[in-house]
ModelCIF file with pLDDT and N, C-alpha, C, O atoms, coordinates in Angstrom:
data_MODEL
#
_entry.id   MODEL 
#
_entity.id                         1 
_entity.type                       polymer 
_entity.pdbx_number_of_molecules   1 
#
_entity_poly.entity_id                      1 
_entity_poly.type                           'polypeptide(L)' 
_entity_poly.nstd_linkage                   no 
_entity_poly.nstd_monomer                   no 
_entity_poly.pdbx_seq_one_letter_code       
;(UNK)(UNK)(UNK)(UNK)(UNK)(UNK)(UNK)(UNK)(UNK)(UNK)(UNK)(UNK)(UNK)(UNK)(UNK)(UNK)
(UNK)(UNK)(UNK)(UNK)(UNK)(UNK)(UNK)(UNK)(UNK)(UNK)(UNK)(UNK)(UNK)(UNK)(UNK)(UNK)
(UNK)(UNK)(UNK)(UNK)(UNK)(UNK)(UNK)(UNK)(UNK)(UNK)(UNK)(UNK)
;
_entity_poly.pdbx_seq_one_letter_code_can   XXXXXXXXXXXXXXXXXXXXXXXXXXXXXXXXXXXXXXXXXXXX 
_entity_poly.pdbx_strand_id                 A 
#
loop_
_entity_poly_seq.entity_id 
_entity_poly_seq.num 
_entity_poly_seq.mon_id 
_entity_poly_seq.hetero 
1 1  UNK n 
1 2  UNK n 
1 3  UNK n 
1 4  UNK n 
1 5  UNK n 
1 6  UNK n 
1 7  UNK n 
1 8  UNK n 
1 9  UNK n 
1 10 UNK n 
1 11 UNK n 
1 12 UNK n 
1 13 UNK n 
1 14 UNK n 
1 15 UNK n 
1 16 UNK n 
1 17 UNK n 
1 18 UNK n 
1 19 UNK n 
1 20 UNK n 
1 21 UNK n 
1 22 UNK n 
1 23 UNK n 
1 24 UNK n 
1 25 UNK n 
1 26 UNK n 
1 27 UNK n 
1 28 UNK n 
1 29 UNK n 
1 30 UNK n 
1 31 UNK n 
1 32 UNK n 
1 33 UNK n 
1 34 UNK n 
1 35 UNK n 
1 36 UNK n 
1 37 UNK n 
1 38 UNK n 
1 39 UNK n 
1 40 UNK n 
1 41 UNK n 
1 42 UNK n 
1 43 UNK n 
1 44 UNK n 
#
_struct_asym.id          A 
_struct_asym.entity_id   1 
#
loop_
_ma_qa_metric.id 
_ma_qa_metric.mode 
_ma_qa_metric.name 
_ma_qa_metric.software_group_id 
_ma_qa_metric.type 
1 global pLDDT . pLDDT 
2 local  pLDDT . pLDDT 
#
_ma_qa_metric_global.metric_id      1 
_ma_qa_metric_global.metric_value   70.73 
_ma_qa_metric_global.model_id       1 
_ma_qa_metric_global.ordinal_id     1 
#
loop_
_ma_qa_metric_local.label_asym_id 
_ma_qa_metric_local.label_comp_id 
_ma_qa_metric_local.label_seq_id 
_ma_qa_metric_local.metric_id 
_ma_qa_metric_local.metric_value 
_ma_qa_metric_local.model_id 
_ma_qa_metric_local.ordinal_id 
A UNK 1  2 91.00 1 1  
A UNK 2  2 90.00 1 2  
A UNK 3  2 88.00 1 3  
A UNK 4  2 87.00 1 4  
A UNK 5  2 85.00 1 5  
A UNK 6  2 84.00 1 6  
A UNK 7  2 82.00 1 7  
A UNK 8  2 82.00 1 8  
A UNK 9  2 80.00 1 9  
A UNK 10 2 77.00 1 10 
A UNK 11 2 74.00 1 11 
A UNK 12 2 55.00 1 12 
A UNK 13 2 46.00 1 13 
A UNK 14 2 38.00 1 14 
A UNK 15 2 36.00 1 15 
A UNK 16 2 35.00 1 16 
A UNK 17 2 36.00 1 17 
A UNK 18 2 36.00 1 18 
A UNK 19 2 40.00 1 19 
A UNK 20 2 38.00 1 20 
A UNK 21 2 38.00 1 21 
A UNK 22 2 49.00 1 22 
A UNK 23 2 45.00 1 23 
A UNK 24 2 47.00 1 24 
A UNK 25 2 48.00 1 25 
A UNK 26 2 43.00 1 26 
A UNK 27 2 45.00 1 27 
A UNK 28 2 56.00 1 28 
A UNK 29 2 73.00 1 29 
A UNK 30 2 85.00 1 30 
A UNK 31 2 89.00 1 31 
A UNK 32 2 91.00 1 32 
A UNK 33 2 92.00 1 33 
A UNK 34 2 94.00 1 34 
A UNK 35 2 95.00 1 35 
A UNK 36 2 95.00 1 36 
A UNK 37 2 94.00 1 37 
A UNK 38 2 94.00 1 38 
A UNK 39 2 93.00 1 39 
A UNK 40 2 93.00 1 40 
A UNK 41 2 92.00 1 41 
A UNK 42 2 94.00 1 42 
A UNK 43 2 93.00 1 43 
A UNK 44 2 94.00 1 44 
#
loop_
_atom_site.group_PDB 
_atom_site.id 
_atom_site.type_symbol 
_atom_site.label_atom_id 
_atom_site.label_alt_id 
_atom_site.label_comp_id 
_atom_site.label_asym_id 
_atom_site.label_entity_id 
_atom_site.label_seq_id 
_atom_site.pdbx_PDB_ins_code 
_atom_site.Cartn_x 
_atom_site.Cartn_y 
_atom_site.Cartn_z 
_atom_site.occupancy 
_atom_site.B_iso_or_equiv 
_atom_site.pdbx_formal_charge 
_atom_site.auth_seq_id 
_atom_site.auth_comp_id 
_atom_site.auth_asym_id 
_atom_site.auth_atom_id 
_atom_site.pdbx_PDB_model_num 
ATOM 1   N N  . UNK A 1 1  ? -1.245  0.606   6.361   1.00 91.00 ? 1  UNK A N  1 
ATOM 2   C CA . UNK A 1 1  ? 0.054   1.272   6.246   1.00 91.00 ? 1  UNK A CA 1 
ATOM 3   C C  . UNK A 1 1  ? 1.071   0.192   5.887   1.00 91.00 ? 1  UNK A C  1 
ATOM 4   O O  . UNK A 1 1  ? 1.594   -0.522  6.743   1.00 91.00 ? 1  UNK A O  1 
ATOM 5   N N  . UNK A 1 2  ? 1.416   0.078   4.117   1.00 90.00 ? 2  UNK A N  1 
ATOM 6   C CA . UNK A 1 2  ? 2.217   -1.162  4.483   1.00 90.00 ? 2  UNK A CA 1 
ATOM 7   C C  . UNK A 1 2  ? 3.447   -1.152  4.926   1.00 90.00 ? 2  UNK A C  1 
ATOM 8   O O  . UNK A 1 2  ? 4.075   -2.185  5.155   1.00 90.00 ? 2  UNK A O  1 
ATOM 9   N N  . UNK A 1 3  ? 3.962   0.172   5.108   1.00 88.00 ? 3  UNK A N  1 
ATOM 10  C CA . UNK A 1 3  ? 5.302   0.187   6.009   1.00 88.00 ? 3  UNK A CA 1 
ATOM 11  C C  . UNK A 1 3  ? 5.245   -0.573  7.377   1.00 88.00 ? 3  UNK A C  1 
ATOM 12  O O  . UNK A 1 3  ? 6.299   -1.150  7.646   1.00 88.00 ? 3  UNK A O  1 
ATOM 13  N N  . UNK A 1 4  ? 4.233   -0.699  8.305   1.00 87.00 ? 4  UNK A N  1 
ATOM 14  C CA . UNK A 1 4  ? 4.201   -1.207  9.146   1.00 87.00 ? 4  UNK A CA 1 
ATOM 15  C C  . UNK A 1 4  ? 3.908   -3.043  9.209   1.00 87.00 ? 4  UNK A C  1 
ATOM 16  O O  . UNK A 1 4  ? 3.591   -3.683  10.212  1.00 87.00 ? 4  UNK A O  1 
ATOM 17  N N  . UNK A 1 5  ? 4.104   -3.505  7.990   1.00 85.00 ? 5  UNK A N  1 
ATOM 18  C CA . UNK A 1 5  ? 3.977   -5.024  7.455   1.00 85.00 ? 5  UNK A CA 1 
ATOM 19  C C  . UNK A 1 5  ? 5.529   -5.424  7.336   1.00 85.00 ? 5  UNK A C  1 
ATOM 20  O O  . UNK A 1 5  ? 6.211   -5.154  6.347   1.00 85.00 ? 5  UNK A O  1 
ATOM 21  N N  . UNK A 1 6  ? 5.908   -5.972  8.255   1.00 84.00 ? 6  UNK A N  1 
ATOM 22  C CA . UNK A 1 6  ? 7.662   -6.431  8.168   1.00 84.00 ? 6  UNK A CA 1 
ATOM 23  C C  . UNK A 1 6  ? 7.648   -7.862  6.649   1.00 84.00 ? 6  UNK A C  1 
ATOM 24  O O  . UNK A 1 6  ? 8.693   -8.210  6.101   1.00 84.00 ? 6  UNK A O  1 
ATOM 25  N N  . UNK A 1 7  ? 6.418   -8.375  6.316   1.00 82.00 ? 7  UNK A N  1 
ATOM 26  C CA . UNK A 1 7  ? 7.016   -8.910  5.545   1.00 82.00 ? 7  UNK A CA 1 
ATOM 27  C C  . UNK A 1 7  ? 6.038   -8.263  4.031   1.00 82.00 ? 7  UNK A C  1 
ATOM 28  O O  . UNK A 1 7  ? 5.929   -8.873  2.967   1.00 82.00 ? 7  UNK A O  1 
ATOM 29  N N  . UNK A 1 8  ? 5.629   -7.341  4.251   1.00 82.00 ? 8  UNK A N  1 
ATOM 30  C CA . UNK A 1 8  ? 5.105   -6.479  2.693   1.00 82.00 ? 8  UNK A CA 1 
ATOM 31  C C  . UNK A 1 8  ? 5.973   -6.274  1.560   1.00 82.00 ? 8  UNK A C  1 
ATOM 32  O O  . UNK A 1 8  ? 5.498   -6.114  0.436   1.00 82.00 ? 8  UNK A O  1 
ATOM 33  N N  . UNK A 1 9  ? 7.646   -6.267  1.857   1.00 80.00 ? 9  UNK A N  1 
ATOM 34  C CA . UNK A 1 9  ? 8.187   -6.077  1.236   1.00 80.00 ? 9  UNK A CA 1 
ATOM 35  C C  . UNK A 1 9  ? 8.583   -7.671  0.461   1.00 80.00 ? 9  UNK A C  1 
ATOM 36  O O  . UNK A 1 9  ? 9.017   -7.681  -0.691  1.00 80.00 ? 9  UNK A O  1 
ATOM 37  N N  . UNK A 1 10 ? 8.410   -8.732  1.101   1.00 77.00 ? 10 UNK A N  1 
ATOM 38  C CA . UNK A 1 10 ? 8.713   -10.182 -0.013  1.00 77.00 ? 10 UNK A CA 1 
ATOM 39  C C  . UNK A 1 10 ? 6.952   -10.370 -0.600  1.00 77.00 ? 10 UNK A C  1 
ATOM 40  O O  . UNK A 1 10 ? 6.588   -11.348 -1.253  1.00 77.00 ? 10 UNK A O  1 
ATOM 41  N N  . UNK A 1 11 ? 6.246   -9.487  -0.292  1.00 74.00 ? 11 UNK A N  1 
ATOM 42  C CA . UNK A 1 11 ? 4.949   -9.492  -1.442  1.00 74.00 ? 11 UNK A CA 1 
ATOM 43  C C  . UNK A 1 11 ? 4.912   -8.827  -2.345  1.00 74.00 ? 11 UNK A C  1 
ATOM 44  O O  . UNK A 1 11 ? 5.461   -7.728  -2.428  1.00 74.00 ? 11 UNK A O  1 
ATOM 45  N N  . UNK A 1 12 ? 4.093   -9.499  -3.407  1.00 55.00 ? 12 UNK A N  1 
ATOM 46  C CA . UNK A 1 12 ? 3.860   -9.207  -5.171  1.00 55.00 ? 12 UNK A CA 1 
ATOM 47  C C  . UNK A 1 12 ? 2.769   -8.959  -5.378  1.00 55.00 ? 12 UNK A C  1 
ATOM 48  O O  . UNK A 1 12 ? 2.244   -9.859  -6.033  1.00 55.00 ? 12 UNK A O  1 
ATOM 49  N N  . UNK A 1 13 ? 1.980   -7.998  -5.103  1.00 46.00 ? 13 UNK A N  1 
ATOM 50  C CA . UNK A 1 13 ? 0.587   -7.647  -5.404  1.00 46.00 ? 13 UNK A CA 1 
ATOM 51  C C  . UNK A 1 13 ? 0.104   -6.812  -7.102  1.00 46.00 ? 13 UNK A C  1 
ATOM 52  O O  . UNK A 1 13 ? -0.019  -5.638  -7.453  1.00 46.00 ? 13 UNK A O  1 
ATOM 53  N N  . UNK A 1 14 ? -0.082  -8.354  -7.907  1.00 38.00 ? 14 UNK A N  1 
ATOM 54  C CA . UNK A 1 14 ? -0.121  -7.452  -8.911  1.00 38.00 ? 14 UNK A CA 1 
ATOM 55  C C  . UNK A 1 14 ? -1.476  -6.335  -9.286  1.00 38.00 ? 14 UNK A C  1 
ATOM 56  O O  . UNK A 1 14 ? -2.556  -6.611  -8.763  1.00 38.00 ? 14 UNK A O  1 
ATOM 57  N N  . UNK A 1 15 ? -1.412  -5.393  -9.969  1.00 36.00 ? 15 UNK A N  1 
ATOM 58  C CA . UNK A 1 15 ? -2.613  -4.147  -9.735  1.00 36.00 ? 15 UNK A CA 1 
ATOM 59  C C  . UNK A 1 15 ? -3.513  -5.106  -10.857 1.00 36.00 ? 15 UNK A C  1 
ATOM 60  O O  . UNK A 1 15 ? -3.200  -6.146  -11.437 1.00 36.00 ? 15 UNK A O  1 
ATOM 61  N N  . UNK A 1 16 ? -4.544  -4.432  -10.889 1.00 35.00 ? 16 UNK A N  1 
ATOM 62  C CA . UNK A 1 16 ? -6.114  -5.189  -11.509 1.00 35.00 ? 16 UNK A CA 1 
ATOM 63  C C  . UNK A 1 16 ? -5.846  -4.409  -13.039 1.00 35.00 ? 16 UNK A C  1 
ATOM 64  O O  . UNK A 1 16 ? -6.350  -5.075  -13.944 1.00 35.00 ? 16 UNK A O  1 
ATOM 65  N N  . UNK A 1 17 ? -5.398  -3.579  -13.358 1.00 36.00 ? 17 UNK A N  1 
ATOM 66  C CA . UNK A 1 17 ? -5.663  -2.645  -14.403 1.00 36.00 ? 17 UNK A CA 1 
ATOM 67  C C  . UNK A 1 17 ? -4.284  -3.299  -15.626 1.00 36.00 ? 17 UNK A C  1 
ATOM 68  O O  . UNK A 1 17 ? -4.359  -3.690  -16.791 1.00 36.00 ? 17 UNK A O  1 
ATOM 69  N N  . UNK A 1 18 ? -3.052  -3.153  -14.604 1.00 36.00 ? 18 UNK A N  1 
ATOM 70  C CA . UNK A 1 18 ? -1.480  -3.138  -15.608 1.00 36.00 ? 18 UNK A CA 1 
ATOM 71  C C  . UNK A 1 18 ? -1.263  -4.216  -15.379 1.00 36.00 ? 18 UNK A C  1 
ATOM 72  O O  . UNK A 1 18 ? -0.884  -4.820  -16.382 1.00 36.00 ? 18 UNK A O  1 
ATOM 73  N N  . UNK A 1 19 ? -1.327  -4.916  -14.333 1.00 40.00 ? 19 UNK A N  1 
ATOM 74  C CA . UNK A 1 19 ? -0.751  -6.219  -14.422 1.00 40.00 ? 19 UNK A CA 1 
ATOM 75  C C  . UNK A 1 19 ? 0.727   -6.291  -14.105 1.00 40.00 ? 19 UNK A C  1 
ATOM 76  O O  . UNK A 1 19 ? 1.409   -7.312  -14.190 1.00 40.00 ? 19 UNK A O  1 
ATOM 77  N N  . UNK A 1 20 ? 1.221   -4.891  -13.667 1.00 38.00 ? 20 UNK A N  1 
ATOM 78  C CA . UNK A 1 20 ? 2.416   -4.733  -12.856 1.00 38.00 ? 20 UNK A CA 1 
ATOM 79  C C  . UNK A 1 20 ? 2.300   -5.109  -11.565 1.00 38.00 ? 20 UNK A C  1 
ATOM 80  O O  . UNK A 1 20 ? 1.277   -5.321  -10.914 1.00 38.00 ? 20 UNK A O  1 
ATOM 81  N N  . UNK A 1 21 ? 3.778   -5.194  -11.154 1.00 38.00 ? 21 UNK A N  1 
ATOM 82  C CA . UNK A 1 21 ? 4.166   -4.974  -9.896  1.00 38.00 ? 21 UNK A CA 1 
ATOM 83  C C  . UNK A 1 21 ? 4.309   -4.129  -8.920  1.00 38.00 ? 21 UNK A C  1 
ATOM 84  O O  . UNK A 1 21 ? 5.207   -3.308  -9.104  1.00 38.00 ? 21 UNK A O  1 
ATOM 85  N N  . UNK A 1 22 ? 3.721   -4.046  -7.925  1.00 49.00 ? 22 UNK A N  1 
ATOM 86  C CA . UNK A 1 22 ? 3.318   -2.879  -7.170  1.00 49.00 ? 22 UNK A CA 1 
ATOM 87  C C  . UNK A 1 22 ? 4.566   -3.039  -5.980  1.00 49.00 ? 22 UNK A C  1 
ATOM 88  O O  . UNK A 1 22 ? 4.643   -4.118  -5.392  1.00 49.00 ? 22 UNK A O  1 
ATOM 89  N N  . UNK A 1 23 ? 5.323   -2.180  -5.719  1.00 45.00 ? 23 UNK A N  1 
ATOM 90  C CA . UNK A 1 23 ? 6.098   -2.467  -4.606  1.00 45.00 ? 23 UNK A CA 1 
ATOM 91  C C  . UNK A 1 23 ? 5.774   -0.975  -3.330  1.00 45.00 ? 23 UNK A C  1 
ATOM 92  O O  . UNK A 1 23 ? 5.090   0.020   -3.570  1.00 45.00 ? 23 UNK A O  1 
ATOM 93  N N  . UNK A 1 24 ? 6.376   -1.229  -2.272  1.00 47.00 ? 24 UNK A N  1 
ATOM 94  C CA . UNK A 1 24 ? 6.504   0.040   -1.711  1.00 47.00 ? 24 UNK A CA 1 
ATOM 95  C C  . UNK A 1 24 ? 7.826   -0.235  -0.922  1.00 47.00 ? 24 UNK A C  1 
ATOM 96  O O  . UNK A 1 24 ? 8.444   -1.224  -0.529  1.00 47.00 ? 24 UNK A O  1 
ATOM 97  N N  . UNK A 1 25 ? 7.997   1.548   -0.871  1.00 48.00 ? 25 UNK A N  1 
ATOM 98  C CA . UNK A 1 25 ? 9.347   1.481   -0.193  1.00 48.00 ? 25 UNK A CA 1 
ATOM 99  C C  . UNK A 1 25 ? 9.714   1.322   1.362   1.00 48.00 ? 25 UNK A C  1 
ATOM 100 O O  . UNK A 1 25 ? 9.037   1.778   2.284   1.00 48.00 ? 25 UNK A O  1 
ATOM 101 N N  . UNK A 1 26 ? 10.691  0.726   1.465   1.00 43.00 ? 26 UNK A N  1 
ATOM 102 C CA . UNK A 1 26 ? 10.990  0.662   3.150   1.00 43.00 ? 26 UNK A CA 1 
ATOM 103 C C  . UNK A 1 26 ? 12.429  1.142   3.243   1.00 43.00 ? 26 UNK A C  1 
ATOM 104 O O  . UNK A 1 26 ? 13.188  1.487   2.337   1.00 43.00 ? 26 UNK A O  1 
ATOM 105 N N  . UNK A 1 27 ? 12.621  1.083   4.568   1.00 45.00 ? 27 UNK A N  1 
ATOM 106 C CA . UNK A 1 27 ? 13.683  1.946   5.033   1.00 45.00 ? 27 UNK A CA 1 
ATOM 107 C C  . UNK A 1 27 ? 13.645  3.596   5.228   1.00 45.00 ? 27 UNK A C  1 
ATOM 108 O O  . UNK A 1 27 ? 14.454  4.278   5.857   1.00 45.00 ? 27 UNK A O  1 
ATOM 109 N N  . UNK A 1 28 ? 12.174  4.147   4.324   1.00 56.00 ? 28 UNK A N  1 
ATOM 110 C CA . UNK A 1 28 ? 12.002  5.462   4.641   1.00 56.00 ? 28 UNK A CA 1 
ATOM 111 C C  . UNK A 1 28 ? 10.917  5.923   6.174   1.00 56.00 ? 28 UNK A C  1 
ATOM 112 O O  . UNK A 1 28 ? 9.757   6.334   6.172   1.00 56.00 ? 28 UNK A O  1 
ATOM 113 N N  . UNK A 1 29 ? 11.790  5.669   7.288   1.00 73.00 ? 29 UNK A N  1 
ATOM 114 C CA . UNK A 1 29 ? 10.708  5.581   8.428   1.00 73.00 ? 29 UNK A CA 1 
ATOM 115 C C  . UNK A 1 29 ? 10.229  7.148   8.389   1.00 73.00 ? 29 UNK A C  1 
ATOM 116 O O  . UNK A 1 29 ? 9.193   7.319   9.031   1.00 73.00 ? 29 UNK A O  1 
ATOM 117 N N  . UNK A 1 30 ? 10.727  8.261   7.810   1.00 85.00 ? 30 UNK A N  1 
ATOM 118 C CA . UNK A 1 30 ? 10.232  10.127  7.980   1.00 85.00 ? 30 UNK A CA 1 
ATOM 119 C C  . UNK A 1 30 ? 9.524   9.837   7.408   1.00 85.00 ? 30 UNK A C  1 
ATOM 120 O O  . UNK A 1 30 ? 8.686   10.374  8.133   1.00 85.00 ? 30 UNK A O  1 
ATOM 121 N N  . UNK A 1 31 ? 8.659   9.213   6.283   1.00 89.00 ? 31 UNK A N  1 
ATOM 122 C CA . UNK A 1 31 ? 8.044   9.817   5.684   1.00 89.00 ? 31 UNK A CA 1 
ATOM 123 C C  . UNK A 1 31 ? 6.894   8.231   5.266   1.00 89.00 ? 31 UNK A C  1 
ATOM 124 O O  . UNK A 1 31 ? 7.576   7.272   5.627   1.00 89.00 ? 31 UNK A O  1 
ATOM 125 N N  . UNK A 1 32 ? 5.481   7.673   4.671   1.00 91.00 ? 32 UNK A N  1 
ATOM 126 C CA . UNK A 1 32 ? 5.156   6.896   4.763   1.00 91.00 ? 32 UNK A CA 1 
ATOM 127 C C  . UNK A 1 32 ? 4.118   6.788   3.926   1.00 91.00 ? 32 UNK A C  1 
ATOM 128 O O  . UNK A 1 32 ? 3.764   7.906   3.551   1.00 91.00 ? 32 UNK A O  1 
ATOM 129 N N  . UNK A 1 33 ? 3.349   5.741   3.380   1.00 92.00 ? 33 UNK A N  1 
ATOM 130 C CA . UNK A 1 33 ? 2.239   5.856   2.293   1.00 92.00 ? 33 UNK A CA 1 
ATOM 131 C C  . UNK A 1 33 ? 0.860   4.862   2.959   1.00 92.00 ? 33 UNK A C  1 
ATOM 132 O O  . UNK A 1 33 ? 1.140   3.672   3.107   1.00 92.00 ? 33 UNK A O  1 
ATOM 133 N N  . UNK A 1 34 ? -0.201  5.179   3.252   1.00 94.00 ? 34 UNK A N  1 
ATOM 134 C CA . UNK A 1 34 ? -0.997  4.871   4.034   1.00 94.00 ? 34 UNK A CA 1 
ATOM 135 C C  . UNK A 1 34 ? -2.555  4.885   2.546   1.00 94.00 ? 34 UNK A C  1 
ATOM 136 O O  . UNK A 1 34 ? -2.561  5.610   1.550   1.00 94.00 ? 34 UNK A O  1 
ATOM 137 N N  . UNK A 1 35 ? -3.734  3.759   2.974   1.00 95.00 ? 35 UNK A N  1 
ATOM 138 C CA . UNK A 1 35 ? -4.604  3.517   2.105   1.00 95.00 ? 35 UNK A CA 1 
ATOM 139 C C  . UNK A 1 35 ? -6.002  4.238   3.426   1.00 95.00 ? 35 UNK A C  1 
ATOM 140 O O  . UNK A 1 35 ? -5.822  4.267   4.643   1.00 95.00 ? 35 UNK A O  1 
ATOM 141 N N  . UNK A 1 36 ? -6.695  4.504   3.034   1.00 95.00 ? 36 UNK A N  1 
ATOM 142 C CA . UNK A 1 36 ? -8.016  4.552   4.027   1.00 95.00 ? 36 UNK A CA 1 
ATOM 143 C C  . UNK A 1 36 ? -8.695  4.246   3.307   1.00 95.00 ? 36 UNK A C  1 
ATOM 144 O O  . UNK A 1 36 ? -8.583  4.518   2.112   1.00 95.00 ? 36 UNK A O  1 
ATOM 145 N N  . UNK A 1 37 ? -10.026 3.283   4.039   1.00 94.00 ? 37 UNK A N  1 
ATOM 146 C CA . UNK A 1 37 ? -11.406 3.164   3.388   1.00 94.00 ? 37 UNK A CA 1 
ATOM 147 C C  . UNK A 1 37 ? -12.303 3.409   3.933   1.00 94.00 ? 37 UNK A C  1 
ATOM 148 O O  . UNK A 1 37 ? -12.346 2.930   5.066   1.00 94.00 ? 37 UNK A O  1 
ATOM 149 N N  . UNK A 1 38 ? -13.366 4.160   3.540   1.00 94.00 ? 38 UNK A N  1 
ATOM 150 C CA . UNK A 1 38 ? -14.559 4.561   4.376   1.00 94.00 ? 38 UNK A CA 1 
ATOM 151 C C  . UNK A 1 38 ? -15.982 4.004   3.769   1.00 94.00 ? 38 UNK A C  1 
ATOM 152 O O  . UNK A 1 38 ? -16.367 3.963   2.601   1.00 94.00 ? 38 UNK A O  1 
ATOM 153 N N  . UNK A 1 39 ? -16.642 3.578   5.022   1.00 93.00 ? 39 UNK A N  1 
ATOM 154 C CA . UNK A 1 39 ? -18.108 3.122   4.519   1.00 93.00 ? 39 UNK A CA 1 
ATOM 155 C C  . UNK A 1 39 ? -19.151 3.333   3.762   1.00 93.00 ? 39 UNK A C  1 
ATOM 156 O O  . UNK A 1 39 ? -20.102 2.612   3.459   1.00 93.00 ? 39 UNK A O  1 
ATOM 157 N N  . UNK A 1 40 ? -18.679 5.099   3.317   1.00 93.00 ? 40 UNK A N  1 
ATOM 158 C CA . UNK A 1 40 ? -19.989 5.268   2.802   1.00 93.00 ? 40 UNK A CA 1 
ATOM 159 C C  . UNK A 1 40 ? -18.831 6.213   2.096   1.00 93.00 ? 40 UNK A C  1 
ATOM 160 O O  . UNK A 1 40 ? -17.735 6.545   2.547   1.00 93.00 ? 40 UNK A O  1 
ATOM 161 N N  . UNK A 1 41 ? -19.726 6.672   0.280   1.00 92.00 ? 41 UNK A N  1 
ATOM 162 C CA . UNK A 1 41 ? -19.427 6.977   -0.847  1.00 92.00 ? 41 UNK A CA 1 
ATOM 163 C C  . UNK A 1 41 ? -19.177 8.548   0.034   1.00 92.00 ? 41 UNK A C  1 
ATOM 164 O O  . UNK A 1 41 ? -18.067 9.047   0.214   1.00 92.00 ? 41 UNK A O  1 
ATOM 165 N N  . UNK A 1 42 ? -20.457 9.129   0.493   1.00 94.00 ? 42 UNK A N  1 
ATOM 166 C CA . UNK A 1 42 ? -20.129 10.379  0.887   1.00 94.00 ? 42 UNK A CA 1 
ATOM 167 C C  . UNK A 1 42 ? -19.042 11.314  2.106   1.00 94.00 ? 42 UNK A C  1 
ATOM 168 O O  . UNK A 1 42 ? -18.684 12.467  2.349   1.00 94.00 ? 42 UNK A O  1 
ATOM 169 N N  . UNK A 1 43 ? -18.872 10.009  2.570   1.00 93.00 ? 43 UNK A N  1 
ATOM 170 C CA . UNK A 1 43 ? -17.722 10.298  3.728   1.00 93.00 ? 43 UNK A CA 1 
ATOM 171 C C  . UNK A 1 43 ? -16.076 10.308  2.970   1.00 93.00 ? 43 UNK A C  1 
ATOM 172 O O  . UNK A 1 43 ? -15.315 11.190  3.367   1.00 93.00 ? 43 UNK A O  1 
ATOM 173 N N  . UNK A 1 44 ? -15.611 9.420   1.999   1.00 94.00 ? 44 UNK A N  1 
ATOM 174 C CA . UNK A 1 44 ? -15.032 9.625   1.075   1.00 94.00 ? 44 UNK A CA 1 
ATOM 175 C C  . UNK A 1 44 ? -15.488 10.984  -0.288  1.00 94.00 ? 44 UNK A C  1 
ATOM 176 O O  . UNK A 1 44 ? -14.772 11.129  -1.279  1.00 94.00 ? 44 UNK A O  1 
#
């Protein structure tokens, strides 16, 4: 959850594909953007 990373926001994670800049937003505590990964292909 990188809302919950106090310093996610002075990181530059550029994406593998564009070669952009990926940011996320803060200050929106209602609402939030979260990643999951699961072990196996079929559980995803």
């Amino acid at each position: 959850i990188p809302m919950l990373d106090p310093y996610r926001k002075e990181m530059t994670t550029k994406t593998a594909v564009s070669g952009a800049i990926q940011t996320f937003s803060y200050g929106q505590d209602l609402q939030f953007e979260a990643y999951v990964q699961f072990m196996e292909y079929i559980s995803f």
